[in-house]
Protein backbone atom coordinates (compact mmCIF):
# COMPACT_ATOMS: atom_id res chain seq x y z
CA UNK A 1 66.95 120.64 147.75
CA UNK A 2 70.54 119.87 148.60
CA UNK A 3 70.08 116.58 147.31
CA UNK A 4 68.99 117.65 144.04
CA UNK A 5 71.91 120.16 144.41
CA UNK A 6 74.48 117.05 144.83
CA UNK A 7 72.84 115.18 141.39
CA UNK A 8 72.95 117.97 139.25
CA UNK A 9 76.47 118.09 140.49
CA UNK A 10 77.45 114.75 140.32
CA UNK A 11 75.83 114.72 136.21
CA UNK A 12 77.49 117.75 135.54
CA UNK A 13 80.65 116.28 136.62
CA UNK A 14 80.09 112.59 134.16
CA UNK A 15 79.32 114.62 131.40
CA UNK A 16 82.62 116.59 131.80
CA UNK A 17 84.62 113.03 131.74
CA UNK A 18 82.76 111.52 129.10
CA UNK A 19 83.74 114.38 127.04
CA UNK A 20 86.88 114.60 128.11
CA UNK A 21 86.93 110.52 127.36
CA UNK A 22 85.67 111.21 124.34
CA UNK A 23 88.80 113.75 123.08
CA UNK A 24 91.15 111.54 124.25
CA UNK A 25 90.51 108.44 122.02
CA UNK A 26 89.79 111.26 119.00
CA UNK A 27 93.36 112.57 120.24
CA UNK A 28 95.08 109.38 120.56
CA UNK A 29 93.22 107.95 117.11
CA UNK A 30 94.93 111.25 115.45
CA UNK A 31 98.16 110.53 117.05
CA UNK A 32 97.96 106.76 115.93
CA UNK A 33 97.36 108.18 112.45
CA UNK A 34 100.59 109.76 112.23
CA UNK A 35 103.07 106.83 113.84
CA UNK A 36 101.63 105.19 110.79
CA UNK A 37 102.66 107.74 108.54
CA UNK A 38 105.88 108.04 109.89
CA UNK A 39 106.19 104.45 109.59
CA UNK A 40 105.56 104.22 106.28
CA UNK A 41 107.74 106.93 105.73
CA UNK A 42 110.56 105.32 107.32
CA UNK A 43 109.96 102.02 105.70
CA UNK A 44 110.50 103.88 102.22
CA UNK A 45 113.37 105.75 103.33
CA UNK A 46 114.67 102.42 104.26
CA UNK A 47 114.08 100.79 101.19
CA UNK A 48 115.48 103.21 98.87
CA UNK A 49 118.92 102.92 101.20
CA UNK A 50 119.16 99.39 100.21
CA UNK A 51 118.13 99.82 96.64
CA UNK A 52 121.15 102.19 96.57
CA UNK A 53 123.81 99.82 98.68
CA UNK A 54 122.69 96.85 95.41
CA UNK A 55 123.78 99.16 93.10
């Protein structure tokens, strides 16, 4: 009984931190998402600043 006690447990607890696992690369793939953005933001920010200096 306390056995089976100790696996439920344990199973409960490796479901939690595959789940939790699982939010963090969603998270991070979300957070990736936007450096990119701002990237590309930055990079045409950039290049109308030296379309403007040629003029």
């Amino acid at each position: 009984m306390l056995a089976e006690k100790h696996v439920q447990y344990f199973m409960g607890k490796a479901k939690r931190l595959f789940s939790l696992a699982k939010a963090q690369r969603e998270g991070a793939d979300k957070l990736e998402a936007l450096g990119q953005e701002l990237e590309a933001k930055a990079d045409e920010i950039d290049t109308k600043i030296q379309q403007d200096k040629r003029k």
